[in-house]
N, C-alpha and C. Protein backbone atom coordinates (compact mmCIF):
# COMPACT_ATOMS: atom_id res chain seq x y z
N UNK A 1 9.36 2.56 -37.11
CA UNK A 1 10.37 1.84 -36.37
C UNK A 1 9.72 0.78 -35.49
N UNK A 2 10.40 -0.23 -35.19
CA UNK A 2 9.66 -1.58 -34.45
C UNK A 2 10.71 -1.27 -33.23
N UNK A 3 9.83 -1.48 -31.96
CA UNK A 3 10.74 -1.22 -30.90
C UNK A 3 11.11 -2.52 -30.25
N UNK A 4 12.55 -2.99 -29.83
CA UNK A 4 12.82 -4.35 -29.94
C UNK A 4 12.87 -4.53 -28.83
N UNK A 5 12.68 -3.79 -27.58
CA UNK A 5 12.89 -3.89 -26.24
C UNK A 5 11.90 -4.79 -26.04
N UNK A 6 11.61 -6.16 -25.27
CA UNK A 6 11.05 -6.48 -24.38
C UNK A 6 10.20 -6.08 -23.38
N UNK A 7 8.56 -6.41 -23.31
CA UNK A 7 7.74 -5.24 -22.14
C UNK A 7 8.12 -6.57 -20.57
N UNK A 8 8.56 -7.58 -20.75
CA UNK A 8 8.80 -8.49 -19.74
C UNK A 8 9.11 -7.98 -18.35
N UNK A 9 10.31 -7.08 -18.45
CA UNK A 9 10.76 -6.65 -17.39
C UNK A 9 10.10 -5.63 -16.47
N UNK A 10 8.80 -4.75 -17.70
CA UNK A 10 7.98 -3.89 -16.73
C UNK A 10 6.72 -4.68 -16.19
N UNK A 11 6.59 -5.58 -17.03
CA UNK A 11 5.48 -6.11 -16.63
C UNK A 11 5.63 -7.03 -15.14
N UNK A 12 6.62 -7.83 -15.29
CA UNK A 12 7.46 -8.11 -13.54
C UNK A 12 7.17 -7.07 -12.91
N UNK A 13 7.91 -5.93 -13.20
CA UNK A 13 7.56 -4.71 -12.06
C UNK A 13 6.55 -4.30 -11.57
N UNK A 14 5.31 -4.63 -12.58
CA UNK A 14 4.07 -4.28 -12.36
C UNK A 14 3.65 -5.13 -11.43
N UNK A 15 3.84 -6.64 -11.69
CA UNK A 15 3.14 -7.17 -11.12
C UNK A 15 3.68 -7.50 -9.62
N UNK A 16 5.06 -7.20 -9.25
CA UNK A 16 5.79 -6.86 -8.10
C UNK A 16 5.10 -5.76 -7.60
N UNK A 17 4.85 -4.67 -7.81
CA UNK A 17 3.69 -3.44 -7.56
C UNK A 17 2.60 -4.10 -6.59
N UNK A 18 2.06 -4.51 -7.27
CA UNK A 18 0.59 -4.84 -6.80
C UNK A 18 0.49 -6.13 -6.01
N UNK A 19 1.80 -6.69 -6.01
CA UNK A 19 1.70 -7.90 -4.72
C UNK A 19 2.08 -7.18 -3.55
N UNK A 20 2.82 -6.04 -3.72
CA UNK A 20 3.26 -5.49 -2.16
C UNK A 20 2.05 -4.68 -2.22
N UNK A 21 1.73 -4.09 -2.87
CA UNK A 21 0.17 -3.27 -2.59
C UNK A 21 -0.92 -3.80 -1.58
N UNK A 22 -0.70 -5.53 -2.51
CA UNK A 22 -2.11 -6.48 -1.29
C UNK A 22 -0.81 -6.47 -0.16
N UNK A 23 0.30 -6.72 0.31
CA UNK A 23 0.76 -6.88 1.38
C UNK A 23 0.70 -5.86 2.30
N UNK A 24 0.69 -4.53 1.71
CA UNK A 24 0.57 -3.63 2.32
C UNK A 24 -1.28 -3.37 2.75
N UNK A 25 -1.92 -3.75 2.59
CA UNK A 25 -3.39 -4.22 2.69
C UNK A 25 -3.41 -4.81 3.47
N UNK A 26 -2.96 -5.97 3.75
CA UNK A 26 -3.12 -7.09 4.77
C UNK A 26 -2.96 -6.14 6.30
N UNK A 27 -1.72 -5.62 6.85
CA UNK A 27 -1.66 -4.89 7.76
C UNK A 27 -2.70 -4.16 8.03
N UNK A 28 -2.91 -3.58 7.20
CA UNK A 28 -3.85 -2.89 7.19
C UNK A 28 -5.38 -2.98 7.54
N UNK A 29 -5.82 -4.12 7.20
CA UNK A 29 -6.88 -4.67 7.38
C UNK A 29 -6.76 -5.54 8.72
N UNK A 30 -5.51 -5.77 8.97
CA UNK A 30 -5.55 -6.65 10.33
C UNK A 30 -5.65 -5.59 11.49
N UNK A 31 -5.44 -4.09 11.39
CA UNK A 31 -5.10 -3.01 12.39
C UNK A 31 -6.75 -2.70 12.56
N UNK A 32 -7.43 -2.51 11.53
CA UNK A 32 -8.88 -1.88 11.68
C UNK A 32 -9.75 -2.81 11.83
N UNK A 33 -9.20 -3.82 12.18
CA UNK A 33 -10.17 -5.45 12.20
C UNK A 33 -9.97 -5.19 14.12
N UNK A 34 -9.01 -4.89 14.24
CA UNK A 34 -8.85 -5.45 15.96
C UNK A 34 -9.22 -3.90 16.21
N UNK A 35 -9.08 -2.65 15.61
CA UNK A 35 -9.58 -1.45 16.79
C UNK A 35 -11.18 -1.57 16.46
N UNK A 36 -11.78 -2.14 15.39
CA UNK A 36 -13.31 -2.38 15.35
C UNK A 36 -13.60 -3.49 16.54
N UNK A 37 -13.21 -4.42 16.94
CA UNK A 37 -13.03 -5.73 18.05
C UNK A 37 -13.16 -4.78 19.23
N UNK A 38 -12.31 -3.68 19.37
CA UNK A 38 -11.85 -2.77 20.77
C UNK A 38 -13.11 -1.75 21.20
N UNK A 39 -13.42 -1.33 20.02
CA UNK A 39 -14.66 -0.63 20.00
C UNK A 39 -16.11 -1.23 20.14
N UNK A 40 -16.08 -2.20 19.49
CA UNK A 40 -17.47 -2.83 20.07
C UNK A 40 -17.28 -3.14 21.41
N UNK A 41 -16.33 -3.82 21.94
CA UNK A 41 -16.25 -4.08 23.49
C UNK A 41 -16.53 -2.94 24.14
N UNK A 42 -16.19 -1.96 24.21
CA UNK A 42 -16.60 -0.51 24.81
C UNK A 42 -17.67 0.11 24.94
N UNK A 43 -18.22 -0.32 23.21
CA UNK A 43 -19.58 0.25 23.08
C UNK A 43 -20.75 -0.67 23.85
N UNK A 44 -20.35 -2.19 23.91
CA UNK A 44 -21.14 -3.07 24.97
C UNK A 44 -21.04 -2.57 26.28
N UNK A 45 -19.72 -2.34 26.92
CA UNK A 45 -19.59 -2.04 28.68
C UNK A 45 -20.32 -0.94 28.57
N UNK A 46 -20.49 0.49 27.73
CA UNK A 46 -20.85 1.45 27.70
C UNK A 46 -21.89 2.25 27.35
N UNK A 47 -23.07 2.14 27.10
CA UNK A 47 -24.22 1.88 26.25
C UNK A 47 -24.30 3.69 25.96
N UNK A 48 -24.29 4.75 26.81
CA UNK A 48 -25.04 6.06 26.71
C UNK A 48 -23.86 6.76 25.94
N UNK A 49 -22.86 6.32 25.71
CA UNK A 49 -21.74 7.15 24.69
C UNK A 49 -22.10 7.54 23.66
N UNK A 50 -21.79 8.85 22.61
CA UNK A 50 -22.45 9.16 21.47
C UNK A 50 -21.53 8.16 20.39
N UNK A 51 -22.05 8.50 19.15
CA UNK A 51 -21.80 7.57 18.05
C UNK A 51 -20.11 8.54 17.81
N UNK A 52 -20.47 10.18 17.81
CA UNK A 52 -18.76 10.68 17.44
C UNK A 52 -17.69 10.47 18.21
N UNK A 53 -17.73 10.06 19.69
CA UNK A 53 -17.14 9.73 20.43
C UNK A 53 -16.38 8.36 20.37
N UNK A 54 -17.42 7.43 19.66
CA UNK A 54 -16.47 6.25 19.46
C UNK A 54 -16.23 6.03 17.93
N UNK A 55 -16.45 7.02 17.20
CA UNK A 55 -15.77 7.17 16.11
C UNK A 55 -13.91 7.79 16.32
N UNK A 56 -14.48 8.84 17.44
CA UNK A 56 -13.14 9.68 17.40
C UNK A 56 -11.99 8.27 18.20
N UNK A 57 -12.72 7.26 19.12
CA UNK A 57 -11.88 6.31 20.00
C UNK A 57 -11.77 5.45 18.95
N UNK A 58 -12.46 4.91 17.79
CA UNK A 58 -12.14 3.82 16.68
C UNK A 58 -10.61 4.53 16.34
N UNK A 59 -10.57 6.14 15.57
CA UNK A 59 -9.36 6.58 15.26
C UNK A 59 -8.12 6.53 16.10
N UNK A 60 -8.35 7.00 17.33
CA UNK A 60 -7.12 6.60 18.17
C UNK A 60 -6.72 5.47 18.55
N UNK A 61 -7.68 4.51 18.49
CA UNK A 61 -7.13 2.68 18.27
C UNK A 61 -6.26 2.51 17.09
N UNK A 62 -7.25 2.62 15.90
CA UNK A 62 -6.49 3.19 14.94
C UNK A 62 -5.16 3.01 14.92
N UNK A 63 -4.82 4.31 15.02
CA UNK A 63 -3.24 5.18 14.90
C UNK A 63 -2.30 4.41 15.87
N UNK A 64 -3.09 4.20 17.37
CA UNK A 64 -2.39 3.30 18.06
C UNK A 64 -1.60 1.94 17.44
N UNK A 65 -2.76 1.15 17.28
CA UNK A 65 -1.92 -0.38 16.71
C UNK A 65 -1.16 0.15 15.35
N UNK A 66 -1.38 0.94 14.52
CA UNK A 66 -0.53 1.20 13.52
C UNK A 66 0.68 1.93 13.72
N UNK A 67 0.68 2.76 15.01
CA UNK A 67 2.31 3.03 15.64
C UNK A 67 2.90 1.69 16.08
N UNK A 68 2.09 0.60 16.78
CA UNK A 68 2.65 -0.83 17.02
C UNK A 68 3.50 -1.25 16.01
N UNK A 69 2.99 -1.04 15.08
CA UNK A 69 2.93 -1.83 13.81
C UNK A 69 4.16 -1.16 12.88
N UNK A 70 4.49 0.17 13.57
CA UNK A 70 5.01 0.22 11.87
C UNK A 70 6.17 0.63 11.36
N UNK A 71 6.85 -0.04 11.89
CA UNK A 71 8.59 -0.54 11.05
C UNK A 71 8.29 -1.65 10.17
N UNK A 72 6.88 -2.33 10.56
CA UNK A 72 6.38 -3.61 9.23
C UNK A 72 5.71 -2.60 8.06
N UNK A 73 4.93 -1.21 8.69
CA UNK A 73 4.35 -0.64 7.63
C UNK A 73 5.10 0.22 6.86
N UNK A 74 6.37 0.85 7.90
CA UNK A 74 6.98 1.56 6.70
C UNK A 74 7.78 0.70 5.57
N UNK A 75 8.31 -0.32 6.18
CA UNK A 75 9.26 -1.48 5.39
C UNK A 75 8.57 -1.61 4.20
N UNK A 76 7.64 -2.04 4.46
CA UNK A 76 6.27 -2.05 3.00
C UNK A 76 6.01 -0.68 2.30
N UNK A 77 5.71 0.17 2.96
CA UNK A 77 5.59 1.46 2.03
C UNK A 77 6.70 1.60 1.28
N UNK A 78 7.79 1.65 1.64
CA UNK A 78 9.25 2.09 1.10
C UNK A 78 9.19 0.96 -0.18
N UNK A 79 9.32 -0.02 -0.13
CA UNK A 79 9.52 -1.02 -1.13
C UNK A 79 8.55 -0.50 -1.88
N UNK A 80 7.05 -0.36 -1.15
CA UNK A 80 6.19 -0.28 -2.73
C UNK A 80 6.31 1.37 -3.64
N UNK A 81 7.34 2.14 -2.77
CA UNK A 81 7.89 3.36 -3.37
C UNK A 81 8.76 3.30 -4.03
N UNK A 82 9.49 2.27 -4.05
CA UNK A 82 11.12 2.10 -4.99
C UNK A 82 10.12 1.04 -6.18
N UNK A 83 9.04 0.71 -5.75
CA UNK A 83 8.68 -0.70 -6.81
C UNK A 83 7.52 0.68 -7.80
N UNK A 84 7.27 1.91 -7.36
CA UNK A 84 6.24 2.57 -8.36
C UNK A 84 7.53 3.43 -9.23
N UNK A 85 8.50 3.45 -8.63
CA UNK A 85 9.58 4.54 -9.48
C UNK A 85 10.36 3.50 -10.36
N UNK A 86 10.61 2.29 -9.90
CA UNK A 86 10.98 1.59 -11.33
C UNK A 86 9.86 1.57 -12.51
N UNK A 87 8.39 1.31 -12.06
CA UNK A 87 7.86 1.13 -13.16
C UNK A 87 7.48 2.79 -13.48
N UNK A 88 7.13 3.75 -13.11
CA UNK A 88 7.87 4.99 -13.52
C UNK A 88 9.03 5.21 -14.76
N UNK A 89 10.32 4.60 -14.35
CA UNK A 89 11.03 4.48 -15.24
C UNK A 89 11.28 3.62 -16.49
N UNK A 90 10.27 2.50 -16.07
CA UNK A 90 9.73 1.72 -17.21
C UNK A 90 9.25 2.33 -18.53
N UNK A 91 8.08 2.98 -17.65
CA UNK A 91 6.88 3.59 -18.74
C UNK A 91 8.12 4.37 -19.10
N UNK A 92 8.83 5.34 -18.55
CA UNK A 92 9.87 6.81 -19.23
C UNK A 92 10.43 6.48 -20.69
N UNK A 93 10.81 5.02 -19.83
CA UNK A 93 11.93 4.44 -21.46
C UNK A 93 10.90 4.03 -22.88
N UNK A 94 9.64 3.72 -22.08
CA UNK A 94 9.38 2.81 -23.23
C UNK A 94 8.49 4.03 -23.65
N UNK A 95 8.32 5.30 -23.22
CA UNK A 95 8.17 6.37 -24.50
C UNK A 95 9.06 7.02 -25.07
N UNK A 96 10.31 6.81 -24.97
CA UNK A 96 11.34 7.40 -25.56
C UNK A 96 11.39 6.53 -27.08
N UNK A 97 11.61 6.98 -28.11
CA UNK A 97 11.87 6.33 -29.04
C UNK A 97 13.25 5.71 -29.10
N UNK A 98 13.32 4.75 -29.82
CA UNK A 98 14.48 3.88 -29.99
C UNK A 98 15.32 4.57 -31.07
N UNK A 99 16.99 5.10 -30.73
CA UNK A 99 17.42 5.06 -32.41
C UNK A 99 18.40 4.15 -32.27
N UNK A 100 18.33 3.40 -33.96
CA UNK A 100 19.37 2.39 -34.19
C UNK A 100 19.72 2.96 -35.31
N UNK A 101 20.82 2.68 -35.36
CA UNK A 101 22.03 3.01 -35.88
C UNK A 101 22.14 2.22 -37.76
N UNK A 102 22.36 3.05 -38.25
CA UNK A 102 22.11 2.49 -39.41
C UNK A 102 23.31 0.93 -39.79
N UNK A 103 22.96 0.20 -39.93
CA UNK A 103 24.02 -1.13 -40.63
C UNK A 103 24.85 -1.41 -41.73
């Protein structure tokens, strides 16, 4: 059997996928860019602090600007959750076999 469906529409989906993926990246990289900025400043005023200590203060910067942040991060998660279950349902259909109907 030749399957006549079109892959167009998953392949959109796919590639809708992976543009909110880098968008969801971007935040991301902008949150651990400024608590690394926060932490070196500290670690300059502060010289005798141990290394786990401003590991454990990198994490609570961290979590901090990303609680700032995140009605932009969930907005993005959610979309890129409705954008992995369409193509989910992409792939579903396009292993189902096709029946057509005899002519």
């Amino acid at each position: 059997m030749i399957d006549v469906r079109p892959l167009r529409p998953q392949a959109k989906a796919i590639g809708a996928r992976h543009e909110t993926e880098r968008h969801l990246d971007c935040p991301t990289r902008q949150i651990a860019a400024r608590a690394g900025r926060q932490v070196t400043t500290v670690k300059v005023r502060s010289r005798p602090r141990r290394r786990s200590s401003l590991r454990l203060y990198l994490r609570e910067l961290f979590d901090r600007f990303a609680f700032e942040r995140w009605v932009e991060l969930d907005t993005i998660a959610c979309r890129l959750a409705m954008q992995e279950q369409v193509v989910g349902q992409f792939q579903h259909r396009d292993r189902e076999p096709v029946l057509h109907s005899a002519i």
